[in-house]
N, C-alpha and C. Protein backbone atom coordinates (compact mmCIF):
# COMPACT_ATOMS: atom_id res chain seq x y z
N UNK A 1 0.84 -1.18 0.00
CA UNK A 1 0.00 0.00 0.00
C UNK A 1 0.89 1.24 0.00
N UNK A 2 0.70 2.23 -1.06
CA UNK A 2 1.08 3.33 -0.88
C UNK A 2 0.26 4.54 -0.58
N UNK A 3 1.10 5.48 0.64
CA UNK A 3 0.02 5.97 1.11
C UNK A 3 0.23 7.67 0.43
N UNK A 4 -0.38 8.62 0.30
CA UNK A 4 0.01 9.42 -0.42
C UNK A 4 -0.70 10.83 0.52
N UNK A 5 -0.10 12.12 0.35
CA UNK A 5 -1.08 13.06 1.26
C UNK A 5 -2.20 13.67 0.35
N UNK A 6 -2.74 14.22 0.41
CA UNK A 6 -4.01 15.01 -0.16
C UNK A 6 -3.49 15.86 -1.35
N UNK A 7 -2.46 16.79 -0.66
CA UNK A 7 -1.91 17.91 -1.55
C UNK A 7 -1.52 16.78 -2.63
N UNK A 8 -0.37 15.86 -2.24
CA UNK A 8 0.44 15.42 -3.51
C UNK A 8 -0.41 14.45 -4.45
N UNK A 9 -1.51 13.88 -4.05
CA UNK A 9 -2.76 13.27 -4.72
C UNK A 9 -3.44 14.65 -5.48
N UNK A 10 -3.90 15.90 -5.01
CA UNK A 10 -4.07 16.96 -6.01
C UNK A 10 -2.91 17.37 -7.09
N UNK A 11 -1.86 17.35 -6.79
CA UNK A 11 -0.97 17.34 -8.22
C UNK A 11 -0.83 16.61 -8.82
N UNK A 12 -0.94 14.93 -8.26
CA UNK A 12 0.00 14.21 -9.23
C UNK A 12 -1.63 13.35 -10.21
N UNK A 13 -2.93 13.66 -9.62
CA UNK A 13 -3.43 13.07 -10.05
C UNK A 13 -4.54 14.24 -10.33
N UNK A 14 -4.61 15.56 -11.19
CA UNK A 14 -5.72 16.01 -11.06
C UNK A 14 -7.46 15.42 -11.80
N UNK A 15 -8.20 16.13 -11.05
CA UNK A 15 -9.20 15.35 -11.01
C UNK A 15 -10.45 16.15 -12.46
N UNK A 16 -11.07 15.16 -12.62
CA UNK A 16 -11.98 15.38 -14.12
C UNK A 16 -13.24 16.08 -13.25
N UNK A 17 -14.20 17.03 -13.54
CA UNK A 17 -15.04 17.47 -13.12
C UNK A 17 -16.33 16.73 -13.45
N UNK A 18 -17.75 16.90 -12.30
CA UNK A 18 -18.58 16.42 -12.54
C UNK A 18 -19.39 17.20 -13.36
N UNK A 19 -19.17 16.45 -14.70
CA UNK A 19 -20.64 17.40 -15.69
C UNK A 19 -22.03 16.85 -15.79
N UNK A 20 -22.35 16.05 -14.93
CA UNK A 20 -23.67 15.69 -14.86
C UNK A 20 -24.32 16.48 -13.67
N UNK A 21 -23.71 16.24 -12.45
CA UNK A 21 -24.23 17.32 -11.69
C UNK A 21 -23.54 18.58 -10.90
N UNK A 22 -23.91 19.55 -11.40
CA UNK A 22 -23.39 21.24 -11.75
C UNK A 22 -23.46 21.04 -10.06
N UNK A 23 -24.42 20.51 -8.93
CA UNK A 23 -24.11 20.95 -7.57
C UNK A 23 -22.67 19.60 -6.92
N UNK A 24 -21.97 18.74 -7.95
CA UNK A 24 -21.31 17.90 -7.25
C UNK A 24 -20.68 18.73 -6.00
N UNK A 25 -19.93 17.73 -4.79
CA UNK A 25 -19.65 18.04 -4.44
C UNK A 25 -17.54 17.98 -4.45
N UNK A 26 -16.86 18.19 -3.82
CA UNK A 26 -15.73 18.03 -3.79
C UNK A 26 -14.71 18.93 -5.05
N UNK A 27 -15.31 20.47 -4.55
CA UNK A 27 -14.77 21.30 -5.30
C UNK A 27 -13.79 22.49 -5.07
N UNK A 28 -12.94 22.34 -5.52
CA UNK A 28 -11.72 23.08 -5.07
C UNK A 28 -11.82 24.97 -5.76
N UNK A 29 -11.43 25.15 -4.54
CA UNK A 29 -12.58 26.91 -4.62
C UNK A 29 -13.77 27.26 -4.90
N UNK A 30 -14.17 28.14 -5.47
CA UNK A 30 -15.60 28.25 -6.14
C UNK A 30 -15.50 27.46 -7.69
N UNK A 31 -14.98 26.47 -7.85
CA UNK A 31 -15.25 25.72 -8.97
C UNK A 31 -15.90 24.38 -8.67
N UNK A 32 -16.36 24.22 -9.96
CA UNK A 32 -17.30 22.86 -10.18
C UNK A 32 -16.66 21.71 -9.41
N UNK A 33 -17.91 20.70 -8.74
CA UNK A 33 -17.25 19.65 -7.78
C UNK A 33 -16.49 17.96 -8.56
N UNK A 34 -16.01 17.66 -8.32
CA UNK A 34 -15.73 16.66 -8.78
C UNK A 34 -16.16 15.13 -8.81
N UNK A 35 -16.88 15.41 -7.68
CA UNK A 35 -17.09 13.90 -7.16
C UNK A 35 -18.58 13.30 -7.57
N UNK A 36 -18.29 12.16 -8.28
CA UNK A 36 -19.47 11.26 -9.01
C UNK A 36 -20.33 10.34 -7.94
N UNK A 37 -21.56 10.22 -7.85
CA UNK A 37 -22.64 9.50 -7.10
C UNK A 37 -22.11 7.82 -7.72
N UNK A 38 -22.91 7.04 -6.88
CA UNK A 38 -22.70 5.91 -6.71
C UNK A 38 -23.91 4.93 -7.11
N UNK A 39 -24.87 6.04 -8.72
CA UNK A 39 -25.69 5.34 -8.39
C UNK A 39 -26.32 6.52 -10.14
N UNK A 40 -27.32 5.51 -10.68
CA UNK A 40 -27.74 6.37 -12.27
C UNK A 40 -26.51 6.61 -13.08
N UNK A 41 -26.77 7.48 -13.90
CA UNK A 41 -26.36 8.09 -14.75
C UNK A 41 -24.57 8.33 -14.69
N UNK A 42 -24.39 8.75 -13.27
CA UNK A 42 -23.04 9.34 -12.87
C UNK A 42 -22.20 8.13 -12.60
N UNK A 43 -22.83 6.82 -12.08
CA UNK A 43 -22.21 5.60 -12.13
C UNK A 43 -22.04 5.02 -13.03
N UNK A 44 -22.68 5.17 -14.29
CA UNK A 44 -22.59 4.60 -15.52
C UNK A 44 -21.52 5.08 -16.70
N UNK A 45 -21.40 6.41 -15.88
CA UNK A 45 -20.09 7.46 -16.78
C UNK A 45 -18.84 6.70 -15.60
N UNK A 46 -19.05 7.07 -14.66
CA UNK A 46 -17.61 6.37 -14.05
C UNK A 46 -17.00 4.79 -14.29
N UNK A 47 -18.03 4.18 -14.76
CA UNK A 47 -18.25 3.00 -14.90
C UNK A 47 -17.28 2.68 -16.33
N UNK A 48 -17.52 3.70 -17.16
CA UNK A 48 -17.05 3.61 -18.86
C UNK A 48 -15.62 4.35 -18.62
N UNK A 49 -15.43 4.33 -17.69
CA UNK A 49 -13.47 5.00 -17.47
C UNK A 49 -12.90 3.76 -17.46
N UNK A 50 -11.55 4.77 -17.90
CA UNK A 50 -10.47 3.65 -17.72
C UNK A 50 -10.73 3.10 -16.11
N UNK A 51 -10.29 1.94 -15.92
CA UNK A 51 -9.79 1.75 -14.84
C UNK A 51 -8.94 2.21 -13.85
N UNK A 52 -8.34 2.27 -14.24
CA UNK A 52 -7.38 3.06 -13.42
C UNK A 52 -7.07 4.43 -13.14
N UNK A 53 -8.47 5.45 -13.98
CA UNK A 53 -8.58 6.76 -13.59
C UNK A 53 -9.44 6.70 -12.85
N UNK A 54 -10.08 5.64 -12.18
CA UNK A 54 -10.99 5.66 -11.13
C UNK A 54 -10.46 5.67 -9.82
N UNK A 55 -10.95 6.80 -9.08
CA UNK A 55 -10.58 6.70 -7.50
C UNK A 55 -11.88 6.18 -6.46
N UNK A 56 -12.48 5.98 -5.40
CA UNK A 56 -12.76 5.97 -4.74
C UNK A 56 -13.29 6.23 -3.21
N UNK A 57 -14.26 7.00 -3.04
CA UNK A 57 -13.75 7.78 -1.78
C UNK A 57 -14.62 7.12 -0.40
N UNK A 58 -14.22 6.49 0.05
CA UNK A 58 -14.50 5.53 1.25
C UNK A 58 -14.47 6.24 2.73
N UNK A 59 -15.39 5.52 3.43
CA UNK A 59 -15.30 6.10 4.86
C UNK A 59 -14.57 4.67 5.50
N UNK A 60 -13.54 5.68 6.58
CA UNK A 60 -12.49 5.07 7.24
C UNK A 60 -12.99 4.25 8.50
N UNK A 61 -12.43 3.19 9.42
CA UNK A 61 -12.97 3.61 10.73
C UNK A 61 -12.75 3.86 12.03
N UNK A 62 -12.14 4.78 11.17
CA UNK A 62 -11.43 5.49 12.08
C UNK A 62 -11.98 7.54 11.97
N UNK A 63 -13.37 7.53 11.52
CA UNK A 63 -13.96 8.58 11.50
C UNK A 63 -13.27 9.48 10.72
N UNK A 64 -12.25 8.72 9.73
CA UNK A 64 -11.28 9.64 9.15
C UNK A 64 -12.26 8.95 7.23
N UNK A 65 -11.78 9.89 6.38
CA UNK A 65 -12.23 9.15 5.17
C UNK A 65 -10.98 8.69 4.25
N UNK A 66 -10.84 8.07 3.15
CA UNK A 66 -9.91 7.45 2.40
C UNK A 66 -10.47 7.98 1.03
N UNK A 67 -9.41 8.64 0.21
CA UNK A 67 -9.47 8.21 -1.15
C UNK A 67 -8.58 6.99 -1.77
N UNK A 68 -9.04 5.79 -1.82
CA UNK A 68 -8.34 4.72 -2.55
C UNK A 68 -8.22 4.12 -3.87
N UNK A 69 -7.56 4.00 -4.60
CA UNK A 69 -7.17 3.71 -6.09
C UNK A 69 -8.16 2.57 -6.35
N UNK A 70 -8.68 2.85 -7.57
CA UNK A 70 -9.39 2.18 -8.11
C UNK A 70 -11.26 2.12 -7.93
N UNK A 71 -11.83 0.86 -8.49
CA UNK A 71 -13.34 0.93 -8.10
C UNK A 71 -13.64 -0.29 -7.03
N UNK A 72 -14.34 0.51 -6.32
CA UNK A 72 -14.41 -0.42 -4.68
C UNK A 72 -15.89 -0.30 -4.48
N UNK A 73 -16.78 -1.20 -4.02
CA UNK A 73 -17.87 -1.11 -3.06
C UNK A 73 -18.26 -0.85 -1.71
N UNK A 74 -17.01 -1.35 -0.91
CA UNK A 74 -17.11 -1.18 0.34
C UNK A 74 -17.31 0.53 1.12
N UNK A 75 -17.85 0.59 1.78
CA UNK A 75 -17.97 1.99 2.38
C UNK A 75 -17.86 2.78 1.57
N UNK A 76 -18.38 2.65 0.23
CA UNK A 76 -17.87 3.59 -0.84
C UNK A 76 -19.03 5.05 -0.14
N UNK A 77 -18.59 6.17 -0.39
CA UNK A 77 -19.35 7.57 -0.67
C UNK A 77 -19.11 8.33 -1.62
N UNK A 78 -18.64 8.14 -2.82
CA UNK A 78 -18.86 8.27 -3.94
C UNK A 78 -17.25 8.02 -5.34
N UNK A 79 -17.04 8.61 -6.12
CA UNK A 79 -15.64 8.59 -6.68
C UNK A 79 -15.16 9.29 -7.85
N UNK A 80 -13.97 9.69 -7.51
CA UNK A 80 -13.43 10.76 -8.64
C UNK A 80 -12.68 10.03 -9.58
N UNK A 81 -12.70 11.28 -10.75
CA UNK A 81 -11.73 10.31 -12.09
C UNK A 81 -10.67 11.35 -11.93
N UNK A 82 -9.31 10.49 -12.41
CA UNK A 82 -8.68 11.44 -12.84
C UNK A 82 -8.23 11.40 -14.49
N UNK A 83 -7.30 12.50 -14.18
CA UNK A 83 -7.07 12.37 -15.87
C UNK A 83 -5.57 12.00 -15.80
N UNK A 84 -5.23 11.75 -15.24
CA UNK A 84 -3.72 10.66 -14.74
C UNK A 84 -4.15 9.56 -14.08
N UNK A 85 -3.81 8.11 -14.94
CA UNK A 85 -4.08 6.81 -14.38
C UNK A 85 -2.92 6.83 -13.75
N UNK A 86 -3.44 5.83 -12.36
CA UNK A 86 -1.76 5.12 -11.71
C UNK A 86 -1.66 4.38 -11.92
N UNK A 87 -0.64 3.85 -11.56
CA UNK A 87 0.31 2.39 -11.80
C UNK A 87 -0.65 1.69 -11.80
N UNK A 88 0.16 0.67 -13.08
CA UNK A 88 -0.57 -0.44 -13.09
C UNK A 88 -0.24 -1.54 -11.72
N UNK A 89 -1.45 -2.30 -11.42
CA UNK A 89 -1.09 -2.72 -9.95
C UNK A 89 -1.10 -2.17 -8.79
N UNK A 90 -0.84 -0.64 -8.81
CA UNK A 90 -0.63 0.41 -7.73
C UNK A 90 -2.08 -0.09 -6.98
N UNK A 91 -1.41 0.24 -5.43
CA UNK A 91 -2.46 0.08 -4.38
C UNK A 91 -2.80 1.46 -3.65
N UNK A 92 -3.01 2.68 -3.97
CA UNK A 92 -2.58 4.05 -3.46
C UNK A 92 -3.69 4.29 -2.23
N UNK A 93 -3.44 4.89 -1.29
CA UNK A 93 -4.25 5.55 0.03
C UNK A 93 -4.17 6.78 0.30
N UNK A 94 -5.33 7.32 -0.15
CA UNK A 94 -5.14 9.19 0.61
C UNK A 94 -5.78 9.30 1.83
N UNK A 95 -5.03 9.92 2.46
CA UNK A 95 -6.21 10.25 3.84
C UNK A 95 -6.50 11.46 3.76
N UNK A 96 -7.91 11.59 3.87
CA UNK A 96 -8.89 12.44 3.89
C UNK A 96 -9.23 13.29 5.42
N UNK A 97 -8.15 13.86 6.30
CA UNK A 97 -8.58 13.72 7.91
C UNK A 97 -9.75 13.84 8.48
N UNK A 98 -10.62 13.87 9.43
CA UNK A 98 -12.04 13.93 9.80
C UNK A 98 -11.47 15.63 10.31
N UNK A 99 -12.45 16.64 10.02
CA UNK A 99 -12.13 17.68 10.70
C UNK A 99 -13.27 18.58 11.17
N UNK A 100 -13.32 18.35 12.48
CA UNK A 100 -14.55 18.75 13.19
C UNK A 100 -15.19 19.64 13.46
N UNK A 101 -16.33 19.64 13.30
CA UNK A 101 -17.77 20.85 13.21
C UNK A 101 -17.38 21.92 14.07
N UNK A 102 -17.67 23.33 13.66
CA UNK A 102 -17.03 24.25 14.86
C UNK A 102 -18.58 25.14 14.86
């Protein structure tokens, strides 16, 4: 498993925007969100990606969340594409930290 931080997962892998739905969420500044539902239309576009531009964004349990390489079911909450595939084989882990309500 390679584990990777957030920032260097935003450079090395930037992410494809959601054009199905204009309110996605997981959007960096006031721009469009990135992150695809798990379910219709938006699963059926993530579905027709490469493989390996598929990420995953999973809840941890450790109240923390994961973005993990590839397409997963488990605890899934939804998943981004990028437009940089990783390694073939690559097992990659972002941590997502839990950061609490103020």
């Amino acid at each position: 498993m390679t584990k990777m931080t957030e920032d260097d997962f935003d450079k090395q892998y930037p992410l494809v925007t959601n054009h199905i739905d204009p309110n996605a969420s997981w959007a960096f500044d006031d721009g469009p969100g990135c992150l695809f539902e798990t379910y219709g239309e938006e699963l059926d576009f993530v579905r027709a990606q490469n493989p390996r531009n598929i990420w995953t964004l999973v809840d941890g349990d450790d109240d923390s969340q994961y973005v993990i390489s590839g397409y997963h079911l488990v605890n899934r909450i939804g998943y981004l594409i990028s437009t940089v595939p990783f390694p073939e084989d690559a097992d990659i882990e972002v941590l997502i930290p839990h950061e609490p309500y103020e």
